[in-house]
N, C-alpha and C. Protein backbone atom coordinates (compact mmCIF):
# COMPACT_ATOMS: atom_id res chain seq x y z
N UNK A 1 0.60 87.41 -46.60
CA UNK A 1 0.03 88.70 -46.91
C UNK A 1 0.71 89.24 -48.17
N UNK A 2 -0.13 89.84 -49.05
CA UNK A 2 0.64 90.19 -50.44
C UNK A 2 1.24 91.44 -49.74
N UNK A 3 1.93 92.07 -50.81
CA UNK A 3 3.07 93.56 -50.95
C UNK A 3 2.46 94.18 -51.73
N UNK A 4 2.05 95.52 -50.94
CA UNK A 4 1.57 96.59 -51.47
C UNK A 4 2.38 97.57 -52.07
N UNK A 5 2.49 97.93 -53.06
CA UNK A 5 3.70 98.99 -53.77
C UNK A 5 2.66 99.89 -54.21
N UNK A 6 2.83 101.21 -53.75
CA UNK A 6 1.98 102.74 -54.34
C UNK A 6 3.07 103.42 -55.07
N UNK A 7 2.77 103.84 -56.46
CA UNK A 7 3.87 104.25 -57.23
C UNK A 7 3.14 105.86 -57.13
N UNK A 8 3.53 106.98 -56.96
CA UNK A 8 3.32 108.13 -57.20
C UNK A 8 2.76 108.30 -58.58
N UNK A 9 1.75 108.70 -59.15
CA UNK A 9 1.54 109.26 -60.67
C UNK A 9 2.07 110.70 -61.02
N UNK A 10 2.75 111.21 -61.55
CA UNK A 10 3.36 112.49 -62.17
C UNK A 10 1.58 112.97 -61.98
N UNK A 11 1.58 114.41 -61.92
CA UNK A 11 0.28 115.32 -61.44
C UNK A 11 -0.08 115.63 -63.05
N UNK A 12 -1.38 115.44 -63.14
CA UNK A 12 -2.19 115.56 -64.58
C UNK A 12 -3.39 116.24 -63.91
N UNK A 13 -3.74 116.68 -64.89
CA UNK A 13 -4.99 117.28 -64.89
C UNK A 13 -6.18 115.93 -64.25
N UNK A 14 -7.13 116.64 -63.80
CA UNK A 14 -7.92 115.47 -62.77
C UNK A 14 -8.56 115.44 -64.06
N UNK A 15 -9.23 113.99 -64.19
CA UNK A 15 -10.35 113.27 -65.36
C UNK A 15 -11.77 113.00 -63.97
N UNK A 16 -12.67 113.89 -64.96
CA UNK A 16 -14.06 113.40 -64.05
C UNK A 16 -14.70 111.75 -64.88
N UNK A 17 -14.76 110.83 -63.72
CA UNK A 17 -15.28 109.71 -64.12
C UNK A 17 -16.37 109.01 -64.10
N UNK A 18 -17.44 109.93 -63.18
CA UNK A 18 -18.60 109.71 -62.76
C UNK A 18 -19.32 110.99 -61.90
N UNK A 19 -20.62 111.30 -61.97
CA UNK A 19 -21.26 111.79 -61.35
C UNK A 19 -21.92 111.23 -60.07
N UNK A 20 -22.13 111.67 -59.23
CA UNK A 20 -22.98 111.13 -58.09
C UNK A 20 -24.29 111.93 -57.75
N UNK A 21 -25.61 111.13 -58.26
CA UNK A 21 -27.28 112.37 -58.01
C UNK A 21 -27.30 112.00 -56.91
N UNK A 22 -27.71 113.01 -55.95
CA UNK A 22 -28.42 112.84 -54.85
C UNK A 22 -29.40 114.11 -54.70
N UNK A 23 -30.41 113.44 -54.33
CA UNK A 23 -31.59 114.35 -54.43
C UNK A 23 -31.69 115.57 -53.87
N UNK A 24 -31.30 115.77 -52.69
CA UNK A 24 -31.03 116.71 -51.65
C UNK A 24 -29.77 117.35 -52.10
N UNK A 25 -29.18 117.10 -53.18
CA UNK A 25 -28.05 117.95 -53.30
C UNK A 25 -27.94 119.52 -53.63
N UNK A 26 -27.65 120.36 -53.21
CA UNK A 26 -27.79 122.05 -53.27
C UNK A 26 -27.00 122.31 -54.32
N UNK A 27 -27.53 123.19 -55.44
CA UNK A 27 -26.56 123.64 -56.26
C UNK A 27 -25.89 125.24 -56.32
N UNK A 28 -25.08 125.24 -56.24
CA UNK A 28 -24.28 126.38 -55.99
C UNK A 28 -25.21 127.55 -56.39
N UNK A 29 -25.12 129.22 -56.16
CA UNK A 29 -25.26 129.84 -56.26
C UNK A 29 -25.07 130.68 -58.00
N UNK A 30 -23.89 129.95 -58.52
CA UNK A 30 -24.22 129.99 -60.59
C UNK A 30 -24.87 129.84 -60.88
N UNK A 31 -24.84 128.10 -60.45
CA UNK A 31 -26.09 127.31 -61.16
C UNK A 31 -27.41 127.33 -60.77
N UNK A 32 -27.84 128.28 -59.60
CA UNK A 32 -29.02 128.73 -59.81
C UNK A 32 -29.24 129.62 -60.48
N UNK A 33 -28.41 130.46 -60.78
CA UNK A 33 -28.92 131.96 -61.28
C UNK A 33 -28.73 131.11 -62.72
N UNK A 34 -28.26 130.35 -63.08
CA UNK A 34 -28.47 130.06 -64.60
C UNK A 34 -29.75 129.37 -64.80
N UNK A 35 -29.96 128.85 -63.82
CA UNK A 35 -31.47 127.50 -64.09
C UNK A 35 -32.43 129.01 -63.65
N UNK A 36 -32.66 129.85 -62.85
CA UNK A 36 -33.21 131.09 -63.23
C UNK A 36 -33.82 131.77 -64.63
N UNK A 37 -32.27 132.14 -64.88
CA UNK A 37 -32.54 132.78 -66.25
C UNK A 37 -33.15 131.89 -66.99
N UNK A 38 -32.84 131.00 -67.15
CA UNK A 38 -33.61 129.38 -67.68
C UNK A 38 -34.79 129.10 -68.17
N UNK A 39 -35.28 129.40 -66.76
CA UNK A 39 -36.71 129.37 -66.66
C UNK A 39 -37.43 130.88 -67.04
N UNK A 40 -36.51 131.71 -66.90
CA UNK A 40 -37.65 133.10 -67.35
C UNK A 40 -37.41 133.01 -68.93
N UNK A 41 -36.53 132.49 -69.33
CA UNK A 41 -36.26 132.38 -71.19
C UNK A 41 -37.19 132.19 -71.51
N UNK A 42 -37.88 130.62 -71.03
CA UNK A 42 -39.05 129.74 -71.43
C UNK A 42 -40.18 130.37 -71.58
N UNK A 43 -40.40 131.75 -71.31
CA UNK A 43 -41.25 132.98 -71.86
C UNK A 43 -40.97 133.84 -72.42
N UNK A 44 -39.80 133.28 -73.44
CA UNK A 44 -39.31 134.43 -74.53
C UNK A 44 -40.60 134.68 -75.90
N UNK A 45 -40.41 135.73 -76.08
CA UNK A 45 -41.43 135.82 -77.33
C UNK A 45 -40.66 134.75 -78.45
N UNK A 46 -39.64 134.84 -78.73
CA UNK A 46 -39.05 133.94 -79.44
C UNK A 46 -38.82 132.42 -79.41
N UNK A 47 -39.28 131.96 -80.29
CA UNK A 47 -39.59 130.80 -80.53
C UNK A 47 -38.05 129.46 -80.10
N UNK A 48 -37.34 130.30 -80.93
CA UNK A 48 -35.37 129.57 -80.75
C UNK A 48 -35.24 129.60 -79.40
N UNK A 49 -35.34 130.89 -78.63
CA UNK A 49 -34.44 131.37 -77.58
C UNK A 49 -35.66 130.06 -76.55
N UNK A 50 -36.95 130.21 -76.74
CA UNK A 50 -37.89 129.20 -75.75
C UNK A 50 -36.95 127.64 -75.81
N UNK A 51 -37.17 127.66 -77.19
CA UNK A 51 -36.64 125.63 -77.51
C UNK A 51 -35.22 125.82 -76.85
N UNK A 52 -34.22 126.82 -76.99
CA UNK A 52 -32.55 126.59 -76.61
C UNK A 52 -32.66 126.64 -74.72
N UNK A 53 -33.57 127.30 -74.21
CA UNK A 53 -33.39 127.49 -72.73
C UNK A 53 -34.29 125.88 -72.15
N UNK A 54 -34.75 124.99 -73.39
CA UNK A 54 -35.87 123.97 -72.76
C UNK A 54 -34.40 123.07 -73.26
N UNK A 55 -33.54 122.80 -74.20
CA UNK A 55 -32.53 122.13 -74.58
C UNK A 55 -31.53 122.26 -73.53
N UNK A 56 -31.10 123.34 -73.05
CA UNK A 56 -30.34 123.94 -71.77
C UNK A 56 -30.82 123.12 -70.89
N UNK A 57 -31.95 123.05 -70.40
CA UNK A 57 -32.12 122.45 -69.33
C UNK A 57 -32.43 120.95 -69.00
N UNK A 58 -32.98 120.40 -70.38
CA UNK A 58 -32.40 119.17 -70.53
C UNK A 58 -31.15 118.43 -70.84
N UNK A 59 -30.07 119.23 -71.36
CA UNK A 59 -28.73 118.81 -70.52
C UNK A 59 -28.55 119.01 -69.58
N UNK A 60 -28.77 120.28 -68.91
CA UNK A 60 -28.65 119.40 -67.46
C UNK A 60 -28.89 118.73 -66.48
N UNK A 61 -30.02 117.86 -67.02
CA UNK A 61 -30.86 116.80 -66.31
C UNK A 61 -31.33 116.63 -64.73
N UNK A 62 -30.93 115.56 -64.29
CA UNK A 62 -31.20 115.42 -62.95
C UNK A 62 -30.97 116.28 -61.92
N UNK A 63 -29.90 116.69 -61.81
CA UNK A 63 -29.73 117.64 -60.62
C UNK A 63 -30.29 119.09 -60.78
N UNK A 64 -30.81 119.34 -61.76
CA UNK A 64 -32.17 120.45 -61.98
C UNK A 64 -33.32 120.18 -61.05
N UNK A 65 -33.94 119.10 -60.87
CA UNK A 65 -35.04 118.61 -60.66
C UNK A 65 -35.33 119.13 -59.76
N UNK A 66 -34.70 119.35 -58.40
CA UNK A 66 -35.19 120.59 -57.24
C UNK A 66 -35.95 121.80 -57.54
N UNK A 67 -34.85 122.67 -58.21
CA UNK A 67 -34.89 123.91 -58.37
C UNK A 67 -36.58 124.06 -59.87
N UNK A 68 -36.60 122.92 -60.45
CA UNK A 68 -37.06 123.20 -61.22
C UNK A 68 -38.53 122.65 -60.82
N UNK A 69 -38.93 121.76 -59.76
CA UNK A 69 -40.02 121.36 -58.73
C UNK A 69 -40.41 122.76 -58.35
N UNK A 70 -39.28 123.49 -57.63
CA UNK A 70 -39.64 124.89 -56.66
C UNK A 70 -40.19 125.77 -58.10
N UNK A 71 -39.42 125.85 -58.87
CA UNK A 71 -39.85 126.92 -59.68
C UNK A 71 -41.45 126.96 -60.13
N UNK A 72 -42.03 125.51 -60.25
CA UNK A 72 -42.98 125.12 -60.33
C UNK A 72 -44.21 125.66 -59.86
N UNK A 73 -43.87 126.11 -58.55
CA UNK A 73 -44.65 126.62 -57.76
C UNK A 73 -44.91 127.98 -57.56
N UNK A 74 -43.67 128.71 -58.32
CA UNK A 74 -44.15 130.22 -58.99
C UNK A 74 -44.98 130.36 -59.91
N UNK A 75 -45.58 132.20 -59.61
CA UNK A 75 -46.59 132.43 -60.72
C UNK A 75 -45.72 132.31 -62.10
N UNK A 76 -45.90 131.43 -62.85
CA UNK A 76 -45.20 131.34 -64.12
C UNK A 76 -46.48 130.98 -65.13
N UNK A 77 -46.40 131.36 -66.78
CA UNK A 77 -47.06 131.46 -67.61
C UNK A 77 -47.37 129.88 -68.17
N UNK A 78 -47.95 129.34 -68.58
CA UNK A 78 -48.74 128.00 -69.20
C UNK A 78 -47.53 127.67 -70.20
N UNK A 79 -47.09 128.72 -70.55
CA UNK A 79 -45.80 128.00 -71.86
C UNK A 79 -44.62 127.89 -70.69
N UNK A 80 -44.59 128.19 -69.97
CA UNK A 80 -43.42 127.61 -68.77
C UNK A 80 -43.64 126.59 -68.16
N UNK A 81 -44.59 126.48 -67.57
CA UNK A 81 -45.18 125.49 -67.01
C UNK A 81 -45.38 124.12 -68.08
N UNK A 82 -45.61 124.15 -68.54
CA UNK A 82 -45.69 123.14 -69.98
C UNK A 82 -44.44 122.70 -70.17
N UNK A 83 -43.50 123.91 -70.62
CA UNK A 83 -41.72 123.19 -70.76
C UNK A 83 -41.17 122.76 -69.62
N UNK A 84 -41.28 123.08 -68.39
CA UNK A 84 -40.66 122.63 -67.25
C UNK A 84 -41.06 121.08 -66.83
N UNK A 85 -42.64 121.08 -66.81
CA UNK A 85 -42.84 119.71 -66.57
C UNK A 85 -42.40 119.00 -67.91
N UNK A 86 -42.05 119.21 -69.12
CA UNK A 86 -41.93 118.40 -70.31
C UNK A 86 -40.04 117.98 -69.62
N UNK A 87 -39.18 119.00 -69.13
CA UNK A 87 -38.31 118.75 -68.94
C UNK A 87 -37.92 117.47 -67.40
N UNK A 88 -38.98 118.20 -66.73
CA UNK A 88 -39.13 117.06 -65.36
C UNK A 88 -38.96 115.83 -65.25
N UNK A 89 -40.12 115.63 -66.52
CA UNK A 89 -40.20 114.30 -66.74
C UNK A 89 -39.15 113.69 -67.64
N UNK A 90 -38.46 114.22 -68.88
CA UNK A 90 -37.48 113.41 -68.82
C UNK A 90 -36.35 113.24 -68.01
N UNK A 91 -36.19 114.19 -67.41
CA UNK A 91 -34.97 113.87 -66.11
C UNK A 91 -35.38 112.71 -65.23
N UNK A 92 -36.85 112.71 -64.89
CA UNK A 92 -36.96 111.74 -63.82
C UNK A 92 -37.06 110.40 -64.54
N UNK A 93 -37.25 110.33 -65.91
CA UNK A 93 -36.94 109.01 -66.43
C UNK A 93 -34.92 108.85 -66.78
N UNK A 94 -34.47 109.76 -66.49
CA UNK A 94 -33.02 109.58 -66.89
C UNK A 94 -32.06 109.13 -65.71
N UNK A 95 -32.66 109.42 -64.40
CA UNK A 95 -32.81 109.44 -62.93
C UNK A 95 -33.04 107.82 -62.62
N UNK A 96 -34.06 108.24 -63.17
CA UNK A 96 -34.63 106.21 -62.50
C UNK A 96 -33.98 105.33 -63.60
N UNK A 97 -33.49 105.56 -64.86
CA UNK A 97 -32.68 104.29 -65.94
C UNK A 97 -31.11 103.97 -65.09
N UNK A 98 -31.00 105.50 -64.45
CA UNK A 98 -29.39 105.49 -64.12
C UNK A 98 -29.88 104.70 -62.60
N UNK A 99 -30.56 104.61 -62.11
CA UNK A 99 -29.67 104.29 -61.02
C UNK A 99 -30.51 102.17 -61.09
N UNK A 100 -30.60 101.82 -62.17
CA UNK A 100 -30.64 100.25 -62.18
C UNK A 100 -29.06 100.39 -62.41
């Protein structure tokens, strides 16, 4: 049987090394009220503030995809509806590359 030796590491700041999607995952109570505001941006009269809240939410990709399904299903305006599914769909292609 080999010899196991565990050396203590001096305490560092934690390094995130991976994410884990799971579909069913709930996102906190921030990060809804931000994917919120999010989505009411996407009916800004302004042209920047529309494209920066549709850029917003395509960084944050996959684990949007709930909240942004449900939102779906509110009375929301044709220019929302338009950016949300434009965003859907690349998450769900970023979704299905990651998990080959």
């Amino acid at each position: 049987m080999l010899r196991l030796e565990i050396t203590p590491v001096p305490f560092a700041k934690p390094t995130r090394v991976g994410v884990a999607l799971h579909t069913h995952l709930e996102l906190d109570p921030t990060q809804t009220q931000t994917l919120d505001a999010l989505v009411r941006q996407l009916d800004e009269t302004s042209y920047e503030r529309r494209s920066a809240a549709t850029e917003a939410l395509e960084r944050i990709g996959p684990p949007a995809l709930a909240a942004l399904r449900a939102a779906l299903k509110q009375n929301l305006s044709q220019e929302q509806i338009r950016r949300i599914q434009e965003v859907v769909k690349q998450a769900e292609t970023v979704e299905r590359s990651s998990i080959k």
